[in-house]
Protein backbone atom coordinates (compact mmCIF):
# COMPACT_ATOMS: atom_id res chain seq x y z
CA UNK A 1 72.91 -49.63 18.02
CA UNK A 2 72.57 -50.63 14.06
CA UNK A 3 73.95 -54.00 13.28
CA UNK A 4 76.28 -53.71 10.26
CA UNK A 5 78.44 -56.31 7.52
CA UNK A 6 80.53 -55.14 4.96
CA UNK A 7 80.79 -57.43 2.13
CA UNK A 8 83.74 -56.69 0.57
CA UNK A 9 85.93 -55.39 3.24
CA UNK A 10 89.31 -55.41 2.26
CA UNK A 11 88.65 -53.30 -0.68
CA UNK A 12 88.82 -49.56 -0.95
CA UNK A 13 85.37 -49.06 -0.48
CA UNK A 14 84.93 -51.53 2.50
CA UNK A 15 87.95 -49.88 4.21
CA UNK A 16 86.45 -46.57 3.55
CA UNK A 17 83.60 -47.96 5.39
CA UNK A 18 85.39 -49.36 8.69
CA UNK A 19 87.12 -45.76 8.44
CA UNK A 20 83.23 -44.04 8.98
CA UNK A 21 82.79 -47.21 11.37
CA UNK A 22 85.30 -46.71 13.89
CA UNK A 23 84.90 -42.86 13.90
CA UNK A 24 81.17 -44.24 15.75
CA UNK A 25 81.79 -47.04 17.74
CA UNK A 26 78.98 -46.73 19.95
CA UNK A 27 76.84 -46.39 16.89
CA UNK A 28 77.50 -49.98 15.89
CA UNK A 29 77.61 -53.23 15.97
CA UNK A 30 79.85 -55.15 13.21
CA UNK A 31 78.03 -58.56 12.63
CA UNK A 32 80.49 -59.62 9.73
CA UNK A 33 83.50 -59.31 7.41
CA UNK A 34 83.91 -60.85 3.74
CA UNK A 35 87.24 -60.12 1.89
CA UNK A 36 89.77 -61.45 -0.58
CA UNK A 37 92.34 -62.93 0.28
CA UNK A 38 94.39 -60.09 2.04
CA UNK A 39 93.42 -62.08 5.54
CA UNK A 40 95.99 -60.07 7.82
CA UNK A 41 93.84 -56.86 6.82
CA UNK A 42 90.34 -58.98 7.18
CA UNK A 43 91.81 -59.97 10.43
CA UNK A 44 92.80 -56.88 12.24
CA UNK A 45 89.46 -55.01 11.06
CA UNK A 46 87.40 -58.11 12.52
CA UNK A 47 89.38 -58.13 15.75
CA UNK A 48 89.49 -54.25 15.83
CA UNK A 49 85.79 -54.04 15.30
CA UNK A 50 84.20 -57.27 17.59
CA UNK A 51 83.29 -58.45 14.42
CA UNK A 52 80.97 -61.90 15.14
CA UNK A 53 82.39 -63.44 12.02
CA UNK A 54 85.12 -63.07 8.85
CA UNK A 55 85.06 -65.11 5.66
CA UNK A 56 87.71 -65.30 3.15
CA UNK A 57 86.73 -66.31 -0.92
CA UNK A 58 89.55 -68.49 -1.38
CA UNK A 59 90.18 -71.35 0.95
CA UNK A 60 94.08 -70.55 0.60
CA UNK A 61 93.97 -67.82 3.09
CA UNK A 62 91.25 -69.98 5.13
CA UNK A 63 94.38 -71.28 6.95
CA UNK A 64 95.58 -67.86 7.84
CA UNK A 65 92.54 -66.30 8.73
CA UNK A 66 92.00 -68.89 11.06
CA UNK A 67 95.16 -68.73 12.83
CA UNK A 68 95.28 -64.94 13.01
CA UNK A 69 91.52 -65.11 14.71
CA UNK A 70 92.57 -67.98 17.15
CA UNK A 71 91.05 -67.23 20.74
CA UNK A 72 89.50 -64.08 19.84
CA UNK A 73 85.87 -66.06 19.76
CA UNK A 74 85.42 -64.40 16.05
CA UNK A 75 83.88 -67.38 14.14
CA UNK A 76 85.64 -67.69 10.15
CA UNK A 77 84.87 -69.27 7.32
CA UNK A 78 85.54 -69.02 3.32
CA UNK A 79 84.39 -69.16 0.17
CA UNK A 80 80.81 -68.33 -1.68
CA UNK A 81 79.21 -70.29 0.15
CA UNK A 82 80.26 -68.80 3.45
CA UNK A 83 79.92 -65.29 2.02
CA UNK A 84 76.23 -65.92 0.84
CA UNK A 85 75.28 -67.22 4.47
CA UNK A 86 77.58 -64.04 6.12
CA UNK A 87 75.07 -62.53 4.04
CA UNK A 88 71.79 -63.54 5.54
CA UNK A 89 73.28 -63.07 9.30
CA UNK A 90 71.12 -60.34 10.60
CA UNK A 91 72.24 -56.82 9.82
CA UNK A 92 70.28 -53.83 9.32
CA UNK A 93 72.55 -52.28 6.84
CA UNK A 94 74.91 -54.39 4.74
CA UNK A 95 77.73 -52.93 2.38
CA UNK A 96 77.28 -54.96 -0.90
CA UNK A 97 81.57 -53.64 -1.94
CA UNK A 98 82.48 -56.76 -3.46
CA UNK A 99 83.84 -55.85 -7.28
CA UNK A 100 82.68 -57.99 -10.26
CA UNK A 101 79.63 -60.30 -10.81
CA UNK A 102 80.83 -62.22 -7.83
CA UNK A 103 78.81 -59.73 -5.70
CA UNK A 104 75.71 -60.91 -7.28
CA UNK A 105 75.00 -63.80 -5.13
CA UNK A 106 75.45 -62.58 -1.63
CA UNK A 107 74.16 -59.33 -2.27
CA UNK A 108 70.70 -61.57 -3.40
CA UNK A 109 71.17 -63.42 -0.20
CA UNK A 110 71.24 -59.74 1.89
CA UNK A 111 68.13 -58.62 0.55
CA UNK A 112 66.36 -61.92 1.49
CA UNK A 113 66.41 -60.47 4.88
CA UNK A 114 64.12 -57.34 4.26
CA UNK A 115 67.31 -55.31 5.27
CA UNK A 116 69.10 -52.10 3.58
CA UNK A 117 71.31 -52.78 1.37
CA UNK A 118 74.29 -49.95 0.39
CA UNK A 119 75.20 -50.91 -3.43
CA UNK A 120 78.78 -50.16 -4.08
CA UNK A 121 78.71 -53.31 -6.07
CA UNK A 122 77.17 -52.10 -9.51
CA UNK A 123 78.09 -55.28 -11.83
CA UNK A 124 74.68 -56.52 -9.69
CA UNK A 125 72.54 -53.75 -11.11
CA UNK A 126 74.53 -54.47 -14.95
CA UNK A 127 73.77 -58.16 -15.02
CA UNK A 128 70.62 -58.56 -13.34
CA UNK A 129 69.09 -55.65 -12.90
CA UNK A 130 65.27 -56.51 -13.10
CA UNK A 131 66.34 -59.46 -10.71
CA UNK A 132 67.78 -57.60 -7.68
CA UNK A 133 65.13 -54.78 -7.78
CA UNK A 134 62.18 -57.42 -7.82
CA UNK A 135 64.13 -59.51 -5.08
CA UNK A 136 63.84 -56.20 -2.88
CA UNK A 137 60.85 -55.39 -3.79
CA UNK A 138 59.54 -59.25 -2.63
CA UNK A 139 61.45 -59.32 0.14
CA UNK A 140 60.72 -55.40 1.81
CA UNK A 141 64.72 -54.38 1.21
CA UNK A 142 65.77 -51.10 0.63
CA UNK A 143 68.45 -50.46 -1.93
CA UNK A 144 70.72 -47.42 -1.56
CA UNK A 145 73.20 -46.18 -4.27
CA UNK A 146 76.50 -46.17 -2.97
CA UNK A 147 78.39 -45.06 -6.65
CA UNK A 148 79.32 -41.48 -6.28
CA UNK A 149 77.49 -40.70 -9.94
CA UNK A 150 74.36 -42.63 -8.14
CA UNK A 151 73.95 -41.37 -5.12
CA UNK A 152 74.47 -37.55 -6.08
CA UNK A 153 71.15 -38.26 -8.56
CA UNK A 154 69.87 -40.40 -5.25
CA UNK A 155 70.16 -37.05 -2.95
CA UNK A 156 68.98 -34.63 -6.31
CA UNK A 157 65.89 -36.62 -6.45
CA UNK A 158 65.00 -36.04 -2.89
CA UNK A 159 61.84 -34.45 -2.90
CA UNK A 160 60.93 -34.78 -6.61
CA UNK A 161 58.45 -36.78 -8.71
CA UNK A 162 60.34 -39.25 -10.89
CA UNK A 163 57.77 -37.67 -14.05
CA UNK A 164 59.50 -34.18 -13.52
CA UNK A 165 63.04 -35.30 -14.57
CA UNK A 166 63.89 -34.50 -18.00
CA UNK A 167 67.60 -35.80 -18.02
CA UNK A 168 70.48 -37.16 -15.81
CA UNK A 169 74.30 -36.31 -16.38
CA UNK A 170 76.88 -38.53 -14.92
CA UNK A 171 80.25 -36.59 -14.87
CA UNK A 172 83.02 -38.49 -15.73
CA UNK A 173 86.90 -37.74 -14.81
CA UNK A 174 88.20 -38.76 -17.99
CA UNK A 175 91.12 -41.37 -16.08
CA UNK A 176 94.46 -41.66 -16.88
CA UNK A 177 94.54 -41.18 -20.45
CA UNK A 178 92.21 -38.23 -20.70
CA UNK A 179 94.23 -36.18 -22.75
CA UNK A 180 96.50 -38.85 -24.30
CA UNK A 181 97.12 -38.61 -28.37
CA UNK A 182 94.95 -41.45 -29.58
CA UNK A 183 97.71 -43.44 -31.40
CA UNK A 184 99.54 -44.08 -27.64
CA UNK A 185 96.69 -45.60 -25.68
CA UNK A 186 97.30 -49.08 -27.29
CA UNK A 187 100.15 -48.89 -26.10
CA UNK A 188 99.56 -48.11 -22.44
CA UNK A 189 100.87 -49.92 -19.93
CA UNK A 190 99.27 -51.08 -16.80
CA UNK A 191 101.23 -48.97 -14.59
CA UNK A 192 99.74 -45.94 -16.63
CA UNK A 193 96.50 -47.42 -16.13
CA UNK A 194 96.58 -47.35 -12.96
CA UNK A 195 97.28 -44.44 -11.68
CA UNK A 196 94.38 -41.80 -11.31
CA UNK A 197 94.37 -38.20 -11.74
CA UNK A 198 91.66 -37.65 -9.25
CA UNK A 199 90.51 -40.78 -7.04
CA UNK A 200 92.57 -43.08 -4.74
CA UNK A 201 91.02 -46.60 -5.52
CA UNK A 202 91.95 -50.00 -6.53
CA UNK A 203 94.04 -51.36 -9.52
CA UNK A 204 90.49 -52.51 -11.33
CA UNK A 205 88.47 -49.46 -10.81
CA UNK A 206 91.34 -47.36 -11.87
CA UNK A 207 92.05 -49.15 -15.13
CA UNK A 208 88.32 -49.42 -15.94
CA UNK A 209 88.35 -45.43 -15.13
CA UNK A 210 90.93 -45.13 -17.95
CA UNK A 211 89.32 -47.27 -20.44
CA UNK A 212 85.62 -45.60 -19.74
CA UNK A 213 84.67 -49.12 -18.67
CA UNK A 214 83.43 -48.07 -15.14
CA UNK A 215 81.48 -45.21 -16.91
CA UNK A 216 80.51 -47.85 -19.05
CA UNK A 217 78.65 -49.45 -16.24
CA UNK A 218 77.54 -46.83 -14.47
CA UNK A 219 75.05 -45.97 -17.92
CA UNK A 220 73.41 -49.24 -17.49
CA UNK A 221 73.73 -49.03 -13.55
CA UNK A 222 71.56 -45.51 -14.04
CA UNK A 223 68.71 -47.14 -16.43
CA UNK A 224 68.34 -50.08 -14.19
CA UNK A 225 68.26 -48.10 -10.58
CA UNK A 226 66.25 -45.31 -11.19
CA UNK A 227 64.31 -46.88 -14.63
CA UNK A 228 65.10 -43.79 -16.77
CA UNK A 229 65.01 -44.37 -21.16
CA UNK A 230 68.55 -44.66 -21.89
CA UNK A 231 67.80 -41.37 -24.05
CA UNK A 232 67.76 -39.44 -21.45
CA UNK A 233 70.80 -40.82 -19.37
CA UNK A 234 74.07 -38.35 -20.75
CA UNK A 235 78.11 -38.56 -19.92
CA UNK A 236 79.83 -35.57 -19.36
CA UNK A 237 83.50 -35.48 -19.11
CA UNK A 238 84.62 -33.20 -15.86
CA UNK A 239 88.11 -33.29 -15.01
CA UNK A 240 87.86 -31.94 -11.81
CA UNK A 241 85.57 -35.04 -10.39
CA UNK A 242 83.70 -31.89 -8.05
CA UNK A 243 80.61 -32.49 -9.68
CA UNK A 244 79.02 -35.98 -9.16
CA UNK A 245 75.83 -36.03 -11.63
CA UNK A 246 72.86 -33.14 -12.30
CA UNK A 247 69.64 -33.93 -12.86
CA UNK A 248 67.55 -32.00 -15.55
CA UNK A 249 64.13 -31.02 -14.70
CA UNK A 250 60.96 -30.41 -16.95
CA UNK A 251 61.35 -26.65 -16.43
CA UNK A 252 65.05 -26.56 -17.46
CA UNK A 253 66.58 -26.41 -13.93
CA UNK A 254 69.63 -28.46 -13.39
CA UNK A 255 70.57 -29.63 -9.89
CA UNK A 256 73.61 -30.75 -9.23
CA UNK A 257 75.62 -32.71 -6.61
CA UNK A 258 78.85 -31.26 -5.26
CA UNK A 259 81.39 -32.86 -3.62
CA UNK A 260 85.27 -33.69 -2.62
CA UNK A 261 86.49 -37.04 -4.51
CA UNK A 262 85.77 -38.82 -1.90
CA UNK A 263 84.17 -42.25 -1.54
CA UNK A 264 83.61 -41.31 2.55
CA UNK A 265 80.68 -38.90 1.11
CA UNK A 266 78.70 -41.85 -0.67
CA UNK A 267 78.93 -44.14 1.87
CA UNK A 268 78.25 -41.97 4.48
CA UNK A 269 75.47 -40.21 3.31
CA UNK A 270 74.15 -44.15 2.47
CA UNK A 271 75.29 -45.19 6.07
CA UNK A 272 73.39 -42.20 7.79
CA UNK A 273 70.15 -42.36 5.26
CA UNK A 274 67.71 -40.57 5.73
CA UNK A 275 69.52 -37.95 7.94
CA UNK A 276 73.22 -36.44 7.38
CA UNK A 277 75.70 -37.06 9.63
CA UNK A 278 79.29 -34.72 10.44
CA UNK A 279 81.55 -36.85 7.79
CA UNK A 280 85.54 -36.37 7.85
CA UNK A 281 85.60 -35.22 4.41
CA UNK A 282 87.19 -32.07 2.90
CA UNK A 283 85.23 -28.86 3.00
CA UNK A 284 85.33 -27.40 -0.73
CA UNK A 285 86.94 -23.49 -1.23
CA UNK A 286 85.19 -22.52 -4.00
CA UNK A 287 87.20 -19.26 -4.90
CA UNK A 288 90.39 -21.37 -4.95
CA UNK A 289 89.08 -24.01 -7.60
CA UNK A 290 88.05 -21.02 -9.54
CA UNK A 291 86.23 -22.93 -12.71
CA UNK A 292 84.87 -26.46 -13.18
CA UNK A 293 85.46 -27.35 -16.99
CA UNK A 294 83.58 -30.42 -18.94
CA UNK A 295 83.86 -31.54 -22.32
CA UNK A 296 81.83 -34.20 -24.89
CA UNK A 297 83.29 -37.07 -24.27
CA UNK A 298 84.70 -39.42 -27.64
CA UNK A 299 83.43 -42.68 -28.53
CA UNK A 300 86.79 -43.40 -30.82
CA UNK A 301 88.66 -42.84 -27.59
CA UNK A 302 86.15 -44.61 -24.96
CA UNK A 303 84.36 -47.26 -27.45
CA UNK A 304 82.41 -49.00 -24.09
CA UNK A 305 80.47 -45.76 -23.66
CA UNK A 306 78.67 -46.85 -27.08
CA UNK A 307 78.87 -50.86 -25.99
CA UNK A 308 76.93 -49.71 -23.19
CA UNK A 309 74.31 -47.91 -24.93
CA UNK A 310 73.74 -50.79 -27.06
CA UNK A 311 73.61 -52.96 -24.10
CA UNK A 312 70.98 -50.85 -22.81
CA UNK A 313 69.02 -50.92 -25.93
CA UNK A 314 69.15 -54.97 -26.05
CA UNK A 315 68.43 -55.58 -21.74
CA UNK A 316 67.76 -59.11 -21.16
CA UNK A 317 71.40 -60.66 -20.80
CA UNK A 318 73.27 -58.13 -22.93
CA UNK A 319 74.38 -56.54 -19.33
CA UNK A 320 75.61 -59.94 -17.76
CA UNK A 321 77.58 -60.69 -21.21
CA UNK A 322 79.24 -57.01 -21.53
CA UNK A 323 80.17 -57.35 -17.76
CA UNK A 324 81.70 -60.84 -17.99
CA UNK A 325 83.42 -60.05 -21.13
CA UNK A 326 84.94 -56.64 -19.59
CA UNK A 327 85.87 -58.38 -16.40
CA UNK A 328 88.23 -61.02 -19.05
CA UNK A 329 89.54 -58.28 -21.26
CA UNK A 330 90.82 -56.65 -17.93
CA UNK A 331 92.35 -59.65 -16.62
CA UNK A 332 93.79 -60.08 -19.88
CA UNK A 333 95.65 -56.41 -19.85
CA UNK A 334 96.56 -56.50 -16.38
CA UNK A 335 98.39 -60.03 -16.98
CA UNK A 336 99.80 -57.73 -19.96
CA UNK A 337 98.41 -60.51 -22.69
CA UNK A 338 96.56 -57.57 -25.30
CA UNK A 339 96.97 -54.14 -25.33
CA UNK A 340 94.42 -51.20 -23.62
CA UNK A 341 92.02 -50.79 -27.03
CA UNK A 342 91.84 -54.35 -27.35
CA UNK A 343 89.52 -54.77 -24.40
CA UNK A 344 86.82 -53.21 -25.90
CA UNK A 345 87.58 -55.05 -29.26
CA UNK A 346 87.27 -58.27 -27.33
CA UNK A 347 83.91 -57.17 -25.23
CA UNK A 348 82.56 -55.66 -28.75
CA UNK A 349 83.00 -59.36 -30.25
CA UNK A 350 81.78 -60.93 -27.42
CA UNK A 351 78.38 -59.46 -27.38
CA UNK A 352 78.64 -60.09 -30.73
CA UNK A 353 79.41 -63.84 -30.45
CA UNK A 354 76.77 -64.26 -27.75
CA UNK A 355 74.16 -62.48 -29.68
CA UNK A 356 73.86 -64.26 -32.72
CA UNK A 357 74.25 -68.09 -30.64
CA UNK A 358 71.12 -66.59 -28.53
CA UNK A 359 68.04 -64.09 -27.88
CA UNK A 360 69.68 -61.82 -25.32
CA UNK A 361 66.64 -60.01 -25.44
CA UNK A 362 63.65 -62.15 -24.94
CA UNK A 363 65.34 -64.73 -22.80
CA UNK A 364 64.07 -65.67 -19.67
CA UNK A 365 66.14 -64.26 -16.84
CA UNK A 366 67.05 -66.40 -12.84
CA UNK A 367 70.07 -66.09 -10.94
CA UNK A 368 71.30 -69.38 -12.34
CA UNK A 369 70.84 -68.29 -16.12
CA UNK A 370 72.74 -64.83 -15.18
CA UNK A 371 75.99 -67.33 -13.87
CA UNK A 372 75.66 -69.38 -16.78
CA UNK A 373 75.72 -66.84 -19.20
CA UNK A 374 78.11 -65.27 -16.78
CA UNK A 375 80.65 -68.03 -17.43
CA UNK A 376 80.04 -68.45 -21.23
CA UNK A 377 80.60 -65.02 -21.93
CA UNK A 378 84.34 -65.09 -20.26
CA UNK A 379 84.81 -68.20 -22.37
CA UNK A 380 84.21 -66.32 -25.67
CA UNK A 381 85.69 -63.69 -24.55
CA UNK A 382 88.83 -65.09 -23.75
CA UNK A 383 88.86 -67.08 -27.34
CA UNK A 384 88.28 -63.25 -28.46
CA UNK A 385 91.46 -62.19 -26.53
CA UNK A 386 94.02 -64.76 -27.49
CA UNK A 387 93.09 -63.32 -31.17
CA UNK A 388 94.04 -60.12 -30.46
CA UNK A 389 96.94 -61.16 -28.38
């Protein structure tokens, strides 16, 4: 029996997760549960799964938490802290889910244990990249992509020397405002925003799927996981969100990843590593999709597809600036303070801001300098916003 914590477990990926979880229940063993603050849902899944423990990040839902868990013998707790040490509780296979740098930490903490990490979490990989792949290098800890775009290069690669690959394509669905007229995306709203063509997934994701902001990441996500040149590293727009990512090979062959859009299919194939395992996902009718369609996708439309690239050209801090900067701006349009383009106006000065006060480059890189810079960039950023507001 595997033991197993899901950081992040509230979310859609971390209920996605419990969903593969309960279909096995003799597989595993649930050590523990980090959430939010919805503490009703963190409650039921510890108490439904035998969890050991569940930690809340705010301690106003400690309260609640702790009276829904009363006399089950499931230990709680809350806040960074407590997720960090929920962290290093023994596991052999955590679920890194939580969204925004504040996965960072705790995901550290996991691989201090030599375990395997599943990376759903990829603002880790954008702001400290070189950090979290040394950490499991040091520590013996496996890192597996959990991304959909990341683990359909992951299973490509399977068999093939890194030196053969030529190129990798991350497809992208476009979001909301795919085929909007350019002069009405400013004025989007956040309902608009958030509502998907393709995926079912939270307000954040969504938005950032809309504004190319998740794509964004996913570009510096690829260069820092698999330690491709940026040159080779392409977006492709695919409506249909069938195809995942290809990988280009030396002798022109393109392999690509196939799949329903369904977050089950990443984390299973991540849960079930190295084998495959039956997963309760849709079966794909070829004949009735008929065509798959892509087109180049526009930088006037999606400006943080060339933030990123420029990110990826500077390294250093660049990625934990662009990241803290995004995660602002998109605060700032949910709370309906600027409109959808000015989020990438207020990242764009941000990096700016940050660049010429410091050597994002050169400078020397810890866990504490990545928070730091962390929490300066939202501070620019948000002196950026009220500008544009």
């Amino acid at each position: 029996m595997r033991r197993i914590s899901i950081l992040g477990a509230t979310g859609s990926i971390g209920q996605s997760t419990i969903d593969l979880i309960k279909r096995r229940p003799d597989d595993f063993e649930v050590v523990a549960l980090t959430g939010g603050c919805n503490a009703k849902q963190l409650a039921r899944d510890a108490i439904a799964l035998r969890a050991q423990i569940a930690v809340v990040d705010s301690a106003e839902c400690y309260a609640e938490l702790r009276d829904l868990l009363a006399g089950t013998g499931i230990s709680c707790g809350c806040g960074a802290q407590a997720i960090a040490d929920a962290a290093r509780m023994p596991a052999d296979w955590i679920m890194s889910a939580i969204v925004g740098s504040a996965g960072l930490p705790p995901g550290m903490a996991a691989l201090e244990q030599g375990t395997t990490l599943a990376l759903a979490n990829k603002e880790s990989l954008v702001t400290a990249g070189p950090l979290l792949m040394d950490a499991a290098r040091r520590y013996g800890a496996r890192i597996l992509p959990v991304d959909s775009e990341h683990s359909a290069v992951f299973q490509a690669l399977v068999g093939e020397p890194m030196d053969a690959v030529e190129r990798v394509i991350i497809t992208a669905s476009g979001g909301a405002f795919r085929d909007w007229p350019m002069e009405k995306l400013q004025t989007a709203t956040v309902a608009q925003a958030s509502a998907h063509p393709n995926w079912d997934m939270g307000q954040r994701i969504t938005i950032d799927s809309a504004s190319m902001f998740n794509k964004a990441l996913e570009l510096i996500e690829t260069r820092e996981f698999f330690g491709i040149s940026p040159k080779a590293i392409e977006v492709i727009v695919h409506p249909e969100s069938l195809i995942h990512a290809l990988v280009g090979f030396r002798d022109g062959a393109l392999m690509a990843h196939v799949g329903p859009p369904d977050m089950r299919h990443a984390i299973g194939y991540a849960l079930n590593w190295p084998d495959r395992s039956h997963l309760p996902v849709d079966r794909l009718d070829l004949a009735a999709i008929g065509q798959f369609t892509f087109r180049a996708p526009d930088d006037a439309r999606w400006p943080a597809l060339r933030l990123a690239r420029e990110v990826m050209a500077t390294r250093g801090k660049a990625g934990a600036v662009f990241n803290a900067a995004k995660e602002a701006a998109l605060d700032a349009f949910i709370a309906g303070q600027v409109g959808f383009m000015d989020m990438a106006t207020a990242v764009d000065m941000t990096l700016a801001k940050m660049s010429a006060q410091s050597d994002l480059q050169n400078a020397p890189i810890s866990l504490e300098d990545v928070m730091e810079t962390d929490r300066l960039s939202r501070r620019y950023a948000i002196e950026a916003l009220t500008t544009l507001g």
